[in-house]
C-alpha atoms as a PDB file:
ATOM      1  CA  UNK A   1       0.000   0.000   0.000  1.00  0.00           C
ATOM      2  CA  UNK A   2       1.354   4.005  -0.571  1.00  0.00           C
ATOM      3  CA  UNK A   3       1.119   5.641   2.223  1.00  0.00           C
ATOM      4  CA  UNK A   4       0.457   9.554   2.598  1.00  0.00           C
ATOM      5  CA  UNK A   5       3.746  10.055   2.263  1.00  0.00           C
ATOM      6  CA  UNK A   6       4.052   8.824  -1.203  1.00  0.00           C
ATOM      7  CA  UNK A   7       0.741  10.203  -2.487  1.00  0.00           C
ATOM      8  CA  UNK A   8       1.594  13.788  -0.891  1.00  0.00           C
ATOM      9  CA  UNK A   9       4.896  13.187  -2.795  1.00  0.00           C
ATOM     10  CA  UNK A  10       3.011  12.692  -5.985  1.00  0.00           C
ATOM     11  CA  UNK A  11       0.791  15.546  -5.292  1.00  0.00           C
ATOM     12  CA  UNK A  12       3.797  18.497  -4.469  1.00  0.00           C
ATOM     13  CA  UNK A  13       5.415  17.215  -7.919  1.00  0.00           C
ATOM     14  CA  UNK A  14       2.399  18.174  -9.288  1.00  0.00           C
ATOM     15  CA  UNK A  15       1.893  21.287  -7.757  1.00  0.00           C
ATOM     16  CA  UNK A  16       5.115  22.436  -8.559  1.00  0.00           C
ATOM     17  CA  UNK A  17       5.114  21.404 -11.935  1.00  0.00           C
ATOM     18  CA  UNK A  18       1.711  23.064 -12.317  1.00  0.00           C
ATOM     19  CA  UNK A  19       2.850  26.001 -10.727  1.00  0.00           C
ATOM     20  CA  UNK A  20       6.406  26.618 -12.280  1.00  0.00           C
ATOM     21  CA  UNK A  21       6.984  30.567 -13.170  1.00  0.00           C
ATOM     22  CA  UNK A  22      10.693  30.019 -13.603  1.00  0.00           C
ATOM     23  CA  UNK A  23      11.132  30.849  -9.153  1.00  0.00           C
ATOM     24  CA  UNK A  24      10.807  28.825  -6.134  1.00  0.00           C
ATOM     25  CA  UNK A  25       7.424  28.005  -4.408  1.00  0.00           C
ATOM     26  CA  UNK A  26       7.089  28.396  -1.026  1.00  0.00           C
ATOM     27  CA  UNK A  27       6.302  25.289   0.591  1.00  0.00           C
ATOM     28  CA  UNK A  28       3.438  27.464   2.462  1.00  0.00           C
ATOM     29  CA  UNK A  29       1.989  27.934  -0.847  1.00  0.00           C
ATOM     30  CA  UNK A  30       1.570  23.900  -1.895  1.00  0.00           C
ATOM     31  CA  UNK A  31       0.580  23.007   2.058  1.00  0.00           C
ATOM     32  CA  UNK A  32      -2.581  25.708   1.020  1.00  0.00           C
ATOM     33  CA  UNK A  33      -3.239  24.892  -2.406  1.00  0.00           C
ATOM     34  CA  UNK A  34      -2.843  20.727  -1.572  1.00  0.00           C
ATOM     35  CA  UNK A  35      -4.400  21.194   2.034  1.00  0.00           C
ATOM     36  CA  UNK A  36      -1.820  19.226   3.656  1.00  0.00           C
ATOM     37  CA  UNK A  37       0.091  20.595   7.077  1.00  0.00           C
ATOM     38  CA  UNK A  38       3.023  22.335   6.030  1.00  0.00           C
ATOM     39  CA  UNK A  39       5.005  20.873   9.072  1.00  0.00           C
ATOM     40  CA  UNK A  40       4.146  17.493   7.291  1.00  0.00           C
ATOM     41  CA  UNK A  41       5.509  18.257   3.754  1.00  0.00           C
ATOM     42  CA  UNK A  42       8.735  19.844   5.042  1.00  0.00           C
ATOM     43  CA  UNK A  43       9.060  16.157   6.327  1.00  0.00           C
ATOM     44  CA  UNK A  44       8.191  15.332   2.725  1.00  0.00           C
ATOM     45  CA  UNK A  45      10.215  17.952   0.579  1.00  0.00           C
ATOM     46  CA  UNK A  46      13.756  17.268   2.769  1.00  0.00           C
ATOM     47  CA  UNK A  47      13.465  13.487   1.114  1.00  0.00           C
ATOM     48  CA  UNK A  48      12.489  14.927  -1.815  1.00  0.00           C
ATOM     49  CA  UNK A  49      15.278  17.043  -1.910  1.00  0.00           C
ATOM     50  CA  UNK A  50      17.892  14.363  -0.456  1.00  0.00           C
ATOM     51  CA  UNK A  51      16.974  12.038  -3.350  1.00  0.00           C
ATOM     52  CA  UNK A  52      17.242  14.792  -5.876  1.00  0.00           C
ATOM     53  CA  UNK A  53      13.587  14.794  -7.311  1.00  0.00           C
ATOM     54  CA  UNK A  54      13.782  18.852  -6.255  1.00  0.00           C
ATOM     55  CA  UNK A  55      15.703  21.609  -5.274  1.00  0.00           C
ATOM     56  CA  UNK A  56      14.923  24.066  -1.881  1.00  0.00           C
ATOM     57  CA  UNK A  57      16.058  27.632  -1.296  1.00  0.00           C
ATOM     58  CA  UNK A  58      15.695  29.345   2.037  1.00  0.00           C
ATOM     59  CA  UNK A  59      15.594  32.776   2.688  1.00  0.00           C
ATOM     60  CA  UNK A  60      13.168  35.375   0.103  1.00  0.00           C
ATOM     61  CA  UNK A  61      12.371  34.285  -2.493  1.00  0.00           C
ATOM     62  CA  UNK A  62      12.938  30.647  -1.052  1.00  0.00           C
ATOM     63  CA  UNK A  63      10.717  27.831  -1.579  1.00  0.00           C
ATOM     64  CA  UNK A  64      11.090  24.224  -3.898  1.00  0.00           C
ATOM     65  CA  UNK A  65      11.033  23.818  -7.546  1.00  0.00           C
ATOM     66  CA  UNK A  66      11.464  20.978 -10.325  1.00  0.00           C
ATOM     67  CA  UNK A  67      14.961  19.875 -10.853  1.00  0.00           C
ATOM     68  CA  UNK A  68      14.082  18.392 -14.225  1.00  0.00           C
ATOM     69  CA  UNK A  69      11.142  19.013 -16.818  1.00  0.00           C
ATOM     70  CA  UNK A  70       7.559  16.966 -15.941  1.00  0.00           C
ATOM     71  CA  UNK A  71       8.317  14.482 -18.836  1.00  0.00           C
ATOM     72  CA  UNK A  72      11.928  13.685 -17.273  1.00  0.00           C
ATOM     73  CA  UNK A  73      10.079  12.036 -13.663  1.00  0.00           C
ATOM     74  CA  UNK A  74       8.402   8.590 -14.099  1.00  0.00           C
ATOM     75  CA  UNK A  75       5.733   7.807 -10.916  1.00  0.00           C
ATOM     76  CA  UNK A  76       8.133   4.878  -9.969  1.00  0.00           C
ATOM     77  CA  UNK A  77      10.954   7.069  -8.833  1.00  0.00           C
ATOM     78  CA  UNK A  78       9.111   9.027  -6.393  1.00  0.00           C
ATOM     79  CA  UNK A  79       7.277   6.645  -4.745  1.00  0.00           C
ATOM     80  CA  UNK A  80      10.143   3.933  -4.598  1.00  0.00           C
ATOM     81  CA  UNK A  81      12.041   7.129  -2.783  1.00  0.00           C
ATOM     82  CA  UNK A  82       9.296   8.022  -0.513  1.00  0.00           C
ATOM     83  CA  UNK A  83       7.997   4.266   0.070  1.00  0.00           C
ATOM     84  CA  UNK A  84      10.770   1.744  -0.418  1.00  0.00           C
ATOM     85  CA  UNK A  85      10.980  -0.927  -3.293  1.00  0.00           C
ATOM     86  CA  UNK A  86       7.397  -1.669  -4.711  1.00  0.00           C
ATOM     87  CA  UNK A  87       7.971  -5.667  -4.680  1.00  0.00           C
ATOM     88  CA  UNK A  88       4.698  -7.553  -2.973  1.00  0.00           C
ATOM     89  CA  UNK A  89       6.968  -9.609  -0.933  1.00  0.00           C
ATOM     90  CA  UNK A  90      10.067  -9.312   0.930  1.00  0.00           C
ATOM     91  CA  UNK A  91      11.994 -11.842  -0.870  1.00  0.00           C
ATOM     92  CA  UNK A  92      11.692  -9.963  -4.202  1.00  0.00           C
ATOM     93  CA  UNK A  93      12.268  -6.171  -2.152  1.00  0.00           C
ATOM     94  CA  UNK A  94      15.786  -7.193  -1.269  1.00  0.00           C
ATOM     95  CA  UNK A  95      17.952  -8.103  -4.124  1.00  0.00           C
ATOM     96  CA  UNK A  96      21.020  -9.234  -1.706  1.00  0.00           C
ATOM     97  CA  UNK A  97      18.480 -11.931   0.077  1.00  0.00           C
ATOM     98  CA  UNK A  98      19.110 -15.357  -0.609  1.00  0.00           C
ATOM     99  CA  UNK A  99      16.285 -17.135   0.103  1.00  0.00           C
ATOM    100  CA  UNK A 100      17.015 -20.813   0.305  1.00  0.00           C
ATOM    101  CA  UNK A 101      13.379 -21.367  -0.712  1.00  0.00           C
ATOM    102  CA  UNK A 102      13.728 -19.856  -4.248  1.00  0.00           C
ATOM    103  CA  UNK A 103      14.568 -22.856  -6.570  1.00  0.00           C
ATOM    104  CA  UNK A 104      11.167 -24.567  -4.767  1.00  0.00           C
ATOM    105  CA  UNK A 105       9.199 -22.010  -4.527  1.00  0.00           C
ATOM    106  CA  UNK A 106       5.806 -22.971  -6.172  1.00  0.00           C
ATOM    107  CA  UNK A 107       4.454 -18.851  -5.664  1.00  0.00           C
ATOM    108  CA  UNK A 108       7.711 -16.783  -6.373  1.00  0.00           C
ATOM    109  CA  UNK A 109       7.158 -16.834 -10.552  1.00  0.00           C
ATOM    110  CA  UNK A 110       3.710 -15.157  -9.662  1.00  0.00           C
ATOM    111  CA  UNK A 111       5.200 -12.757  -7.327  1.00  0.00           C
ATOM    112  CA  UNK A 112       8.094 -11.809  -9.915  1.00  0.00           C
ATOM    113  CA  UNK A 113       5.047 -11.517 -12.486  1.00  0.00           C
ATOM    114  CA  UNK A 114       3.262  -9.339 -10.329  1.00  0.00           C
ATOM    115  CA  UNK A 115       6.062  -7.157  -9.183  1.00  0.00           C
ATOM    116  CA  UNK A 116       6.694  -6.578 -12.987  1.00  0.00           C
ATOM    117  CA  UNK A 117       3.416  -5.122 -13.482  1.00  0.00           C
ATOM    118  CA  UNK A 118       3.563  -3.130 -10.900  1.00  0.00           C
ATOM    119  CA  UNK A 119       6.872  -1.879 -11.617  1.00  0.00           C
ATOM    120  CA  UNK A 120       5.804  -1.433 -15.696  1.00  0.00           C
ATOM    121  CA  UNK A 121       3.129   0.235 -14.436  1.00  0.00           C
ATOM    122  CA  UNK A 122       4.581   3.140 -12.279  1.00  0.00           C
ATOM    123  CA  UNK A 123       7.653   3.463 -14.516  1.00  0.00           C
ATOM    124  CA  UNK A 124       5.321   3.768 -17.197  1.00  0.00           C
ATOM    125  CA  UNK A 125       3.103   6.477 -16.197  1.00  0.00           C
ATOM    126  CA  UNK A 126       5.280  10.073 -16.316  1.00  0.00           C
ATOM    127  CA  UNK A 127       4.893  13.085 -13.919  1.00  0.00           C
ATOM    128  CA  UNK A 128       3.756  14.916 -17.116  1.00  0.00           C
ATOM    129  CA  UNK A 129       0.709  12.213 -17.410  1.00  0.00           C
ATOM    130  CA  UNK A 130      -1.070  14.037 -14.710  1.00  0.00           C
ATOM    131  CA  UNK A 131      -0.608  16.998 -15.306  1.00  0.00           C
END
């Protein structure tokens, strides 16, 4: 499941891409416009940031933008950094586990199957697609 923290993530990269004038937005401005406690998405944005899907500013004139165009993010991205690996199941997440189950396993080709789609899907879709 995403949590809040990977929808709100979705939703600022929105807003700011919606909202780009060539300046920062202050982070006051997308808690308003998303209704979402600003004390929350600074939480949000310093991940954000860390991972390099934007870029902050402090002081006037201060706020977040965009560190690449709409059409350069793909939905997998930011919710794999907000959230963690999409896989289903925790043998799949971790790609250093050995599991001494694998060469039995009767369910792991339908977890690997699923974990595709899931991946195709959210690496498919594009920050631009919703705008």
């Amino acid at each position: 499941m995403v949590s809040t923290k990977g929808r709100y993530a979705i939703r600022v990269m929105i807003d700011l891409a919606e909202n780009d004038k060539g300046h920062y937005i202050p982070l006051k401005d997308i808690a308003a416009r998303q209704e979402i406690s600003k004390k929350y998405l600074e939480i949000i944005v310093k991940e954000m940031v860390t991972g390099g899907l934007v870029e902050g500013a402090s002081g006037k004139g201060g706020g977040y933008r965009l560190c690449r165009k709409p059409d350069e993010y793909n939905i997998g991205e930011i919710i794999e950094l907000m959230e963690g690996p999409l896989s289903a199941v925790a043998c799949l997440a971790d790609k250093k586990y050995d599991c001494p189950r694998r060469k039995q396993c009767q369910t792991l080709p339908m977890w690997e199957e699923y974990d595709q789609m899931v991946h195709d899907f959210f690496y498919g879709k594009k920050l631009s697609d919703l705008l």
